[in-house]
C-alpha atoms as a PDB file:
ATOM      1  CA  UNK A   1      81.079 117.743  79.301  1.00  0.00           C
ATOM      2  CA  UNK A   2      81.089 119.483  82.542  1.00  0.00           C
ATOM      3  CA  UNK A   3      81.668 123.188  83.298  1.00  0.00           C
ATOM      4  CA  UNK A   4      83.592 123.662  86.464  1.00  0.00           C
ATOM      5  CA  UNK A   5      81.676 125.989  89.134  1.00  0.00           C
ATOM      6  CA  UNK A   6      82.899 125.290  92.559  1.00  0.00           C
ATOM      7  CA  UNK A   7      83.985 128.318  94.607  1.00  0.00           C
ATOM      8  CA  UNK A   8      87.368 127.473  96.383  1.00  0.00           C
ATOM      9  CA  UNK A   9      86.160 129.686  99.153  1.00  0.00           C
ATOM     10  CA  UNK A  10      83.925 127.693 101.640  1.00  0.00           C
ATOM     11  CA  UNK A  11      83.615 130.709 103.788  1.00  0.00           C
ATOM     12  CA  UNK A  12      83.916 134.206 102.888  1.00  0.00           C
ATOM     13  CA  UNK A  13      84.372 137.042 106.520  1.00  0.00           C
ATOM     14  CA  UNK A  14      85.594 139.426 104.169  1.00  0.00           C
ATOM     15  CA  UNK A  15      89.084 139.457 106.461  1.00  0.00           C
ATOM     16  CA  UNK A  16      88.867 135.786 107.147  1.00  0.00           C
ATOM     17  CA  UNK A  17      88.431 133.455 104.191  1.00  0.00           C
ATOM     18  CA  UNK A  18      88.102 129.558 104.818  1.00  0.00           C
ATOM     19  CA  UNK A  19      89.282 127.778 101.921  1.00  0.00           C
ATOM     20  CA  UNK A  20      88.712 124.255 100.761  1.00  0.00           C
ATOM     21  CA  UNK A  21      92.497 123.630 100.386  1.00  0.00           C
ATOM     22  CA  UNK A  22      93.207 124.807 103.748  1.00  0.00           C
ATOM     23  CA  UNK A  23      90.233 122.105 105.010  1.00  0.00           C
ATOM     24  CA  UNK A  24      92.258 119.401 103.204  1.00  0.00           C
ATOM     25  CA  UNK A  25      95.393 119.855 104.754  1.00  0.00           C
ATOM     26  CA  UNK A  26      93.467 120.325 108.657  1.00  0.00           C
ATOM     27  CA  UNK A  27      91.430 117.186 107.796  1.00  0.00           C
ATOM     28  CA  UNK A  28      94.394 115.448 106.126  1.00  0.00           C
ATOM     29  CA  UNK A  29      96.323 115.741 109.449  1.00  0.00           C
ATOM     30  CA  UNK A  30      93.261 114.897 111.900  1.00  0.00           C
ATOM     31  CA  UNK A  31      92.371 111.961 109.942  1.00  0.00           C
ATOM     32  CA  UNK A  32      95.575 110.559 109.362  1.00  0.00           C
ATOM     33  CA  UNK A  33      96.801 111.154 112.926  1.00  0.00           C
ATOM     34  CA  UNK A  34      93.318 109.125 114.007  1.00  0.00           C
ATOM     35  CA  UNK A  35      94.035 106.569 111.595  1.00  0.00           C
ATOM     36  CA  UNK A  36      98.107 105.736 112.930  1.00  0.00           C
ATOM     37  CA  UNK A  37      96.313 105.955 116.419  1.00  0.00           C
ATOM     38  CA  UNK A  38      94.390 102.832 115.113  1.00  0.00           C
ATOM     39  CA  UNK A  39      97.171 101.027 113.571  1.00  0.00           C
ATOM     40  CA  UNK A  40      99.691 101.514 116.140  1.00  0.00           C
ATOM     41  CA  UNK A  41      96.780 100.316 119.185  1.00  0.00           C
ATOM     42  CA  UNK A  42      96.059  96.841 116.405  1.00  0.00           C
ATOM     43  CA  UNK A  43      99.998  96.130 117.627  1.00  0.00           C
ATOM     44  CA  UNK A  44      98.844  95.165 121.014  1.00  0.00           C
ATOM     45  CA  UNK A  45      97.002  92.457 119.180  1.00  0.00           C
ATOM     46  CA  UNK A  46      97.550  91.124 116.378  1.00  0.00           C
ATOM     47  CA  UNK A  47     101.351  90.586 114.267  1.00  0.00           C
ATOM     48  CA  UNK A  48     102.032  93.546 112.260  1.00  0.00           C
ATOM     49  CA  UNK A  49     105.053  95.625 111.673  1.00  0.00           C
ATOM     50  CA  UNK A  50     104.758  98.984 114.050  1.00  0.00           C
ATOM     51  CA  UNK A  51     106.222  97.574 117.032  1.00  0.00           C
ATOM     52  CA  UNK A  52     107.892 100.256 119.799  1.00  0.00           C
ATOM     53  CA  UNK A  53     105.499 103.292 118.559  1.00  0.00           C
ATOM     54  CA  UNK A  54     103.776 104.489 121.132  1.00  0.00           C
ATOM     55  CA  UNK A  55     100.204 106.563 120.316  1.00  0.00           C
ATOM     56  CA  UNK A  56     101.796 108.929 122.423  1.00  0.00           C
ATOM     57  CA  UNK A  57     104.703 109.779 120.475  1.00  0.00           C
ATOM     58  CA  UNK A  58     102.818 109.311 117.326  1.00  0.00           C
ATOM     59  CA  UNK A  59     100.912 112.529 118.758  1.00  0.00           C
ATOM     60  CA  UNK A  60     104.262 114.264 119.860  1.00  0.00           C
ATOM     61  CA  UNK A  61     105.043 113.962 115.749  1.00  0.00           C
ATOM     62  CA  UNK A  62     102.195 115.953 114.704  1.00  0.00           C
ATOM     63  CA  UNK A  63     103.980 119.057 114.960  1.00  0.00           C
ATOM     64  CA  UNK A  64     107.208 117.754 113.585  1.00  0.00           C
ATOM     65  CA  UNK A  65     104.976 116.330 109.887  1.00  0.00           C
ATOM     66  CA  UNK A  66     102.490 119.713 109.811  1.00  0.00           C
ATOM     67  CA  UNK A  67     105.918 121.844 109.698  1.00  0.00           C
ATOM     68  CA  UNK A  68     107.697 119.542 107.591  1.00  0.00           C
ATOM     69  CA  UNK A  69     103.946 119.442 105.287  1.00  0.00           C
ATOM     70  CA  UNK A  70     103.997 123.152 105.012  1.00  0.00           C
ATOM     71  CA  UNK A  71     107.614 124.179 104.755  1.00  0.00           C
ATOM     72  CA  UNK A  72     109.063 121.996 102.556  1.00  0.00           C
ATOM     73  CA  UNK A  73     106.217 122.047 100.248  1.00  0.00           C
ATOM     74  CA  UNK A  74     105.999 125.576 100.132  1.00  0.00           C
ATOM     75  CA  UNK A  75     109.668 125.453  99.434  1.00  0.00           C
ATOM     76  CA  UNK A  76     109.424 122.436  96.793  1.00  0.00           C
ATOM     77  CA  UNK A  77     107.573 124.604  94.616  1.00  0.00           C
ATOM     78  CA  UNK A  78     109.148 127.497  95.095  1.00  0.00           C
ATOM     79  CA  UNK A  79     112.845 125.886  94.304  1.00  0.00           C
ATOM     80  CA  UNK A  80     111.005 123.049  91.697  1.00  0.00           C
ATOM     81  CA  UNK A  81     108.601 125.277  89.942  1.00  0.00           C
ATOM     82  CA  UNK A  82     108.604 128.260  90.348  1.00  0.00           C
ATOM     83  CA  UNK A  83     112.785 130.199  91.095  1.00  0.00           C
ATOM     84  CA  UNK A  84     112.717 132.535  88.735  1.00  0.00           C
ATOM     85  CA  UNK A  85     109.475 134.168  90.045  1.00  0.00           C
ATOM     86  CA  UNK A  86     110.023 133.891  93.446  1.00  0.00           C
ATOM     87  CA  UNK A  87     113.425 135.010  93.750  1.00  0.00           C
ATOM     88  CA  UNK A  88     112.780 138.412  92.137  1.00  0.00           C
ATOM     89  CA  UNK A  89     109.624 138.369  94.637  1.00  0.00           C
ATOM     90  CA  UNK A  90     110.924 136.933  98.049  1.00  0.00           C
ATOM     91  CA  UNK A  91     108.399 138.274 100.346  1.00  0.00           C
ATOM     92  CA  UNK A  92     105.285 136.354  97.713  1.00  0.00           C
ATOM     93  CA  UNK A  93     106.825 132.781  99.190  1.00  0.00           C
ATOM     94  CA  UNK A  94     105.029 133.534 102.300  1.00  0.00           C
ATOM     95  CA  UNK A  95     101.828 134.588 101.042  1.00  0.00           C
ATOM     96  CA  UNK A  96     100.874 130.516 101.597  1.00  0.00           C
ATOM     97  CA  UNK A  97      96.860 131.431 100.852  1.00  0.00           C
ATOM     98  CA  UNK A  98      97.352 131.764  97.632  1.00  0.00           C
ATOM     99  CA  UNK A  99      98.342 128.363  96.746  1.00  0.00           C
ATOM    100  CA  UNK A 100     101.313 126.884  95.191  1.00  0.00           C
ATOM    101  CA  UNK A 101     102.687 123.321  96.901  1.00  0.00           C
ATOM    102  CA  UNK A 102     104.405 120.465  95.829  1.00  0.00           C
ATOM    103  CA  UNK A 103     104.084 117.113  96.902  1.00  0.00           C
ATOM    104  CA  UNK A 104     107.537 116.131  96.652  1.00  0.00           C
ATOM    105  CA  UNK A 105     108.777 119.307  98.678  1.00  0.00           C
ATOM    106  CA  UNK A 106     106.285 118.111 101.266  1.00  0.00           C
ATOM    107  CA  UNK A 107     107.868 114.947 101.079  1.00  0.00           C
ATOM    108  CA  UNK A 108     111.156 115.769 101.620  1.00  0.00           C
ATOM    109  CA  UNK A 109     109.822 118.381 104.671  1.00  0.00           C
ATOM    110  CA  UNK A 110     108.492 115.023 106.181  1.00  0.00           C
ATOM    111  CA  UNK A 111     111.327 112.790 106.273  1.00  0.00           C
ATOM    112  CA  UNK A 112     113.508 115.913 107.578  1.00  0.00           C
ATOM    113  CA  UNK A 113     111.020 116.052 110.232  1.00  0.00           C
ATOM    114  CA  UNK A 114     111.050 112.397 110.661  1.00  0.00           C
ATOM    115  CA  UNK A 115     114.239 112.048 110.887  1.00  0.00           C
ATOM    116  CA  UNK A 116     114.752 114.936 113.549  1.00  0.00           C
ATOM    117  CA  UNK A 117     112.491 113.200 115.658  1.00  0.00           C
ATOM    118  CA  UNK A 118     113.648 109.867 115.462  1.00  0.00           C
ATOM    119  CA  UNK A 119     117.243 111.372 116.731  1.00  0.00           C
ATOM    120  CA  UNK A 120     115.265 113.098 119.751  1.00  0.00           C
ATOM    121  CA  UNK A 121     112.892 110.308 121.040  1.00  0.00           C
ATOM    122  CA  UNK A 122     115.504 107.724 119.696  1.00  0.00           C
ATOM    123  CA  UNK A 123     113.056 105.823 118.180  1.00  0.00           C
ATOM    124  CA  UNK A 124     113.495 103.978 114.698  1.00  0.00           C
ATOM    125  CA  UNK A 125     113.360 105.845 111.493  1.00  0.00           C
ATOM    126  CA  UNK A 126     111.754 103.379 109.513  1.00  0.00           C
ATOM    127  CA  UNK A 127     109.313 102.286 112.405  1.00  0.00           C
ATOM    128  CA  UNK A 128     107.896 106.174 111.846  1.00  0.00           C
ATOM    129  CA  UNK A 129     108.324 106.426 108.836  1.00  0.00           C
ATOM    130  CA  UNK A 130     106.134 103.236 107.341  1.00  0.00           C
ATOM    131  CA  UNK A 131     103.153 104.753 109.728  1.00  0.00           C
ATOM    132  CA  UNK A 132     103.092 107.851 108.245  1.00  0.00           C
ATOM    133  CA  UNK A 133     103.335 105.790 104.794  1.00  0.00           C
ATOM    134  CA  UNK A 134      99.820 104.289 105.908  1.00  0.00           C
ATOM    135  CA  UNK A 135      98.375 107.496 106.739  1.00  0.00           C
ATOM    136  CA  UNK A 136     100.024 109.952 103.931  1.00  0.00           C
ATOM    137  CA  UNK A 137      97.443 108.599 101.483  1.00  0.00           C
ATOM    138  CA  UNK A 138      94.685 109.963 103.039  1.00  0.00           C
ATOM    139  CA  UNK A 139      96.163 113.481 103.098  1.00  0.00           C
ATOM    140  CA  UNK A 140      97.367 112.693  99.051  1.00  0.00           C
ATOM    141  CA  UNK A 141      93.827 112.044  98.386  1.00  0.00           C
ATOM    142  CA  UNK A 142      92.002 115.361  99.911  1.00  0.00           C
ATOM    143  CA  UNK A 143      94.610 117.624  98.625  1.00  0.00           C
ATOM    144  CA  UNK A 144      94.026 116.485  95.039  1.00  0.00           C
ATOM    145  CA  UNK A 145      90.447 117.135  95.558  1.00  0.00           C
ATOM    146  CA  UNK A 146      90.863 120.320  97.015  1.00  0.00           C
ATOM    147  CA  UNK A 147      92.562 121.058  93.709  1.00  0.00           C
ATOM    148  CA  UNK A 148      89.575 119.868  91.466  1.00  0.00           C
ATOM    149  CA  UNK A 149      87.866 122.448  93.813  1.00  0.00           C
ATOM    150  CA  UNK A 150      90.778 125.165  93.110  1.00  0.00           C
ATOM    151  CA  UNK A 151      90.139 124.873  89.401  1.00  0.00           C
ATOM    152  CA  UNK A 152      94.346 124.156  89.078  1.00  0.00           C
ATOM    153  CA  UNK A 153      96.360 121.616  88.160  1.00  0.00           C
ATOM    154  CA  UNK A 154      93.791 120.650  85.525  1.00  0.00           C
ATOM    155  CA  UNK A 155      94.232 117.733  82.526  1.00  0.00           C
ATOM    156  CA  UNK A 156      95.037 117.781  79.059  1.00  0.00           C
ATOM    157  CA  UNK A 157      92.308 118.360  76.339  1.00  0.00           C
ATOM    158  CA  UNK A 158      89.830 115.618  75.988  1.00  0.00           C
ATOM    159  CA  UNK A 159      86.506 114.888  74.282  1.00  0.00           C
ATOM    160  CA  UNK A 160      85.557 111.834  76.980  1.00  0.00           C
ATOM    161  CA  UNK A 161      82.138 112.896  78.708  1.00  0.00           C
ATOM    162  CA  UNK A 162      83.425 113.511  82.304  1.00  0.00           C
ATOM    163  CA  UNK A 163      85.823 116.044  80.652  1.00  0.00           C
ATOM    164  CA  UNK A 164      85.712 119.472  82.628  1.00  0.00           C
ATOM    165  CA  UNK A 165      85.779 123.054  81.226  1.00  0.00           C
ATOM    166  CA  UNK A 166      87.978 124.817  83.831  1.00  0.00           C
ATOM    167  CA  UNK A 167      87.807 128.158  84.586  1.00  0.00           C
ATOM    168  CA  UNK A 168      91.628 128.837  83.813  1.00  0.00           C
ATOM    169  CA  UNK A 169      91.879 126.318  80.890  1.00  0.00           C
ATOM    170  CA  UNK A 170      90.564 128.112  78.221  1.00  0.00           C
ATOM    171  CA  UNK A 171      87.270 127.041  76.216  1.00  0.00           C
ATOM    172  CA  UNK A 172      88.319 123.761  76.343  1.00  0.00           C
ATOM    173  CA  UNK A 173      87.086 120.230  77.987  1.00  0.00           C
ATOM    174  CA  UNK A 174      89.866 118.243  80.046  1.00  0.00           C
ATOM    175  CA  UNK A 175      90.931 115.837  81.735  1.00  0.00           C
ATOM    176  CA  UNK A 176      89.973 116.078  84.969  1.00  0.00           C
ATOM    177  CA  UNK A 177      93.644 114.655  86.175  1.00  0.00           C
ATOM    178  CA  UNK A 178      93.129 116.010  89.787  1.00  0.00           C
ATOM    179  CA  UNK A 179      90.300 113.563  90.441  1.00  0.00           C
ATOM    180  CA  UNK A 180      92.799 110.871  88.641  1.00  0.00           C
ATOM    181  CA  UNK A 181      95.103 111.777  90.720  1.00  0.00           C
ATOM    182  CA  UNK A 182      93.043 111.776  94.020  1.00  0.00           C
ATOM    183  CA  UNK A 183      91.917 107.922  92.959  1.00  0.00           C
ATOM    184  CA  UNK A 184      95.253 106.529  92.012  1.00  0.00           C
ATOM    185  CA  UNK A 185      97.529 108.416  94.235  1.00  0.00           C
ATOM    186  CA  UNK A 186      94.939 108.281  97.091  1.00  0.00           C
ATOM    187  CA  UNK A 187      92.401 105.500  97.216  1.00  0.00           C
ATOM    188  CA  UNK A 188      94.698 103.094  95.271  1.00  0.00           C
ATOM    189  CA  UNK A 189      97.757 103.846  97.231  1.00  0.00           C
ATOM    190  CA  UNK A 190      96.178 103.681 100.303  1.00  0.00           C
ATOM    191  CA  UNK A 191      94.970  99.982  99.372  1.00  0.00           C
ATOM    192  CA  UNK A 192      97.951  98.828  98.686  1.00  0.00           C
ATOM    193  CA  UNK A 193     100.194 100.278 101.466  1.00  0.00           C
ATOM    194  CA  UNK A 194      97.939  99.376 104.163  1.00  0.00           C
ATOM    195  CA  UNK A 195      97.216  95.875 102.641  1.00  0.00           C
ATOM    196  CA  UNK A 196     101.368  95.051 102.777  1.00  0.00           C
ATOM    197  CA  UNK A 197     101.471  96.912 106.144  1.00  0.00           C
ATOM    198  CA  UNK A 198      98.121  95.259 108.219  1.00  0.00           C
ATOM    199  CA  UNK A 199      98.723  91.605 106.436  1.00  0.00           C
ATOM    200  CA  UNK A 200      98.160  89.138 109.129  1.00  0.00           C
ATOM    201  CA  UNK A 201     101.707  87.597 110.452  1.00  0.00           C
ATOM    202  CA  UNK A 202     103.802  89.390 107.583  1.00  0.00           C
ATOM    203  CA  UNK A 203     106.034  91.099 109.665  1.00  0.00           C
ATOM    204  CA  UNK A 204     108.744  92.742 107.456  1.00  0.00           C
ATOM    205  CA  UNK A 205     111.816  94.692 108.500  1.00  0.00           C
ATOM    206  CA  UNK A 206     111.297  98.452 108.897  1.00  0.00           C
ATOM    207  CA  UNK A 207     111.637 100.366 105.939  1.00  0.00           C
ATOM    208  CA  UNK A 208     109.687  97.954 103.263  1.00  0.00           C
ATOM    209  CA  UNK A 209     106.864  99.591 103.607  1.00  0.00           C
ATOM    210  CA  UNK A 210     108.573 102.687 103.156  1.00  0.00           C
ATOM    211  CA  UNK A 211     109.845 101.878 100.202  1.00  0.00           C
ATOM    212  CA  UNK A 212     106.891 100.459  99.031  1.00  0.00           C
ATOM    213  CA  UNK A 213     104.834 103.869  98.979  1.00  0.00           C
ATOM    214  CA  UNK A 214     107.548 105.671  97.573  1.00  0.00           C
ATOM    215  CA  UNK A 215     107.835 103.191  94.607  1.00  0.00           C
ATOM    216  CA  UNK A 216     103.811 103.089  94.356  1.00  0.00           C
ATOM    217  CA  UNK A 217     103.378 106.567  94.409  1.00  0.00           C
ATOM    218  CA  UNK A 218     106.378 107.027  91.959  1.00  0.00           C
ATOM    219  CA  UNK A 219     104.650 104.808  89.432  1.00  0.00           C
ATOM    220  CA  UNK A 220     101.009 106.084  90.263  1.00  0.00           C
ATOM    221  CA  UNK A 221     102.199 109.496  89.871  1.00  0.00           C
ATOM    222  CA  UNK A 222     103.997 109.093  86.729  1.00  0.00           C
ATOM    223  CA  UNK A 223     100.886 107.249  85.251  1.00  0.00           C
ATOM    224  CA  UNK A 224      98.818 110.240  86.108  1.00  0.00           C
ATOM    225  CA  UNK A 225     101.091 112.844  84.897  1.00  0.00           C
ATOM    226  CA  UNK A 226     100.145 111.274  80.929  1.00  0.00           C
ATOM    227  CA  UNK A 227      96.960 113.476  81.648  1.00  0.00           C
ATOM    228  CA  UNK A 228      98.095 116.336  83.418  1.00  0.00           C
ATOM    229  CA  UNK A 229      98.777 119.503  81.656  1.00  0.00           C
ATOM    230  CA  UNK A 230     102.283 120.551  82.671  1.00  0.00           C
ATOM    231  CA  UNK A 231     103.123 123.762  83.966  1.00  0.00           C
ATOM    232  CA  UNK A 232     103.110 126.497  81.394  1.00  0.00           C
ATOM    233  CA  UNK A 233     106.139 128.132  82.437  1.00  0.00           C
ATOM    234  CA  UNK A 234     108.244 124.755  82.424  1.00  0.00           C
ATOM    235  CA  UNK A 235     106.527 122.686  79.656  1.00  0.00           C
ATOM    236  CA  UNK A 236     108.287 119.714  78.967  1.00  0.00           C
ATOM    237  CA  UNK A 237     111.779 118.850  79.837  1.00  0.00           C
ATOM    238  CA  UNK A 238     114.129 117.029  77.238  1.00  0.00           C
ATOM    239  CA  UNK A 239     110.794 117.359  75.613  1.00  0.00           C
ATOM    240  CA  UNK A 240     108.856 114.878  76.863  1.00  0.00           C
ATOM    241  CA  UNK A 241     109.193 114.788  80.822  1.00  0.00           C
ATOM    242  CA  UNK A 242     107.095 117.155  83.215  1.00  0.00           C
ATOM    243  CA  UNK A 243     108.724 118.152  86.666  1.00  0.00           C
ATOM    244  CA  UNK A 244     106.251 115.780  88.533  1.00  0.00           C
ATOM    245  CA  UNK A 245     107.561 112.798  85.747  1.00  0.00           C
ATOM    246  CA  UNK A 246     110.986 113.815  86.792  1.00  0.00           C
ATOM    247  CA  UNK A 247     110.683 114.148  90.467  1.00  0.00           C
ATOM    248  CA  UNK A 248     108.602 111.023  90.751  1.00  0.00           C
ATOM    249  CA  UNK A 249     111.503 109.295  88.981  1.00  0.00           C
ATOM    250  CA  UNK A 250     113.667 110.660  91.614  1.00  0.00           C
ATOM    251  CA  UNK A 251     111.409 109.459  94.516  1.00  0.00           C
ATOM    252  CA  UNK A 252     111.251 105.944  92.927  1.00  0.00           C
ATOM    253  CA  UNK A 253     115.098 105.488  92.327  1.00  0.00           C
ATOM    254  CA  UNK A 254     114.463 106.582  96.364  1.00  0.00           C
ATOM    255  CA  UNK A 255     112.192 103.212  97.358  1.00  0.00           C
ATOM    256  CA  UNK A 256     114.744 100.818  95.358  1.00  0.00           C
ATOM    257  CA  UNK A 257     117.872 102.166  97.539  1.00  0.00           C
ATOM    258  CA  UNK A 258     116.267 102.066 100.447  1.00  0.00           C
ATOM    259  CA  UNK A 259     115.495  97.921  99.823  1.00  0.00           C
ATOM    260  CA  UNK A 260     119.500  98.107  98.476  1.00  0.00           C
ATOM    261  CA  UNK A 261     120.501  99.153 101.870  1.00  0.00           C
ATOM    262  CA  UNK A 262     117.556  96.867 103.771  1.00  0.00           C
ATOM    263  CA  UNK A 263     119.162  93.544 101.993  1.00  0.00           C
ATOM    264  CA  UNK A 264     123.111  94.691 102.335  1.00  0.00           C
ATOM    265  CA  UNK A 265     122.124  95.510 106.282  1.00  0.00           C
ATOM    266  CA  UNK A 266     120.811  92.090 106.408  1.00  0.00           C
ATOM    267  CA  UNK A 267     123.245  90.322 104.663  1.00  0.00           C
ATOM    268  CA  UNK A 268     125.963  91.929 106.920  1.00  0.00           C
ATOM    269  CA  UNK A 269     124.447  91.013 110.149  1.00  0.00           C
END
């Protein structure tokens, strides 16, 4: 059993507070942005699928995913988790430092932003958007731990010897589901995705790999969610679904239409 210490502030200049969730999110976006650097410059060399992206206009997207990060996951919680609260206390959606995202807001804010781009530097969709599929599992996997850190988002009860007395959870050992979710939804997924995507002569059409993380995640999430406590205030929908079960669902029924629309696009041409 393991009590759960960790200060979520790295930094403390009384008016200026660095937080380890903040970190994740700076170092998600550096590292991720020098990772597609790499991918998109192995093009040049070798077979792979990210033909016509430049490392240029990879950079020019930056912007375009760190507002599309921070809006629409500040807004995916707000509308997913948390109305009620928020609409009797507008001005507390902006107060960002104090937590409360959601992945699939943020991933909905990303293929917005995607998308807007794509129209602007007429450049493929799907060419974008399966690099930043490479890439988003390195942010996935430092946000999770930066919620181990936070002390939220914690697991069920449990009596297995890495369980974690959390600081919000009562007097009670549990899973800790972050660091599940920061192995499956981050090292795992980023295995996979990039295997499929950096595979020697497998070039696919734009969009599989896409689809791919969206139905990987969908899965990996909904694994994890079996040891994730849900949300107090929601509890269980029809009883036996949490919000992340049910928006996962969503985002895999997502990756299957997209390969729908792939093979009817190729069939028609």
């Amino acid at each position: 059993m393991i009590v759960h210490n960790f200060d979520p502030v790295l930094v403390d200049l009384g008016l200026l507070q660095i937080r380890w969730y903040s970190l994740a999110y700076v170092f998600g976006i550096i590292f991720g942005w020098m990772y597609a650097n790499k991918i998109i410059k192995l093009t040049t060399e070798n077979k792979y699928n990210f033909k016509q992206i430049t490392t240029s206009q990879f950079s020019d997207l930056i912007i375009y995913l760190l507002l599309g990060i921070i809006v629409g996951g500040r807004l995916g919680y707000v509308i997913f988790y948390n109305l009620n609260y928020y609409s009797q206390n507008f001005f507390e959606i902006f107060k960002l430092w104090e937590g409360g995202m959601s992945f699939h807001g943020g991933l909905a804010g990303v293929i917005i932003s995607i998308f807007v781009f794509s129209k602007k530097t007429k450049v493929s969709f799907f060419k974008i958007s399966d690099i930043v599929a490479c890439v988003a599992p390195i942010g996935i996997f430092l946000g999770r731990l930066a919620n181990f850190i936070n002390g939220e988002l914690y697991g069920k009860i449990s009596n297995l010897p890495w369980a974690v007395i959390f600081p919000d959870g009562g007097n009670f050992a549990r899973h800790p589901s972050q660091i599940y979710e920061a192995i499956f939804e981050g090292i795992i997924l980023f295995i996979l995705v990039n295997f499929l995507a950096l595979k020697k002569n497998l070039i696919m059409k734009a969009g599989y790999i896409s689809s791919f993380f969206l139905i990987s995640y969908a899965v990996l999430r909904i694994f994890s969610e079996n040891f994730r406590e849900p949300d107090l205030h929601i509890g269980y929908i029809f009883n036996y679904f949490s919000m992340g079960t049910l928006l996962s669902i969503l985002t895999l029924i997502a990756g299957f239409l997209i390969i729908f629309f792939i093979k009817k696009n190729e069939q028609n041409n």
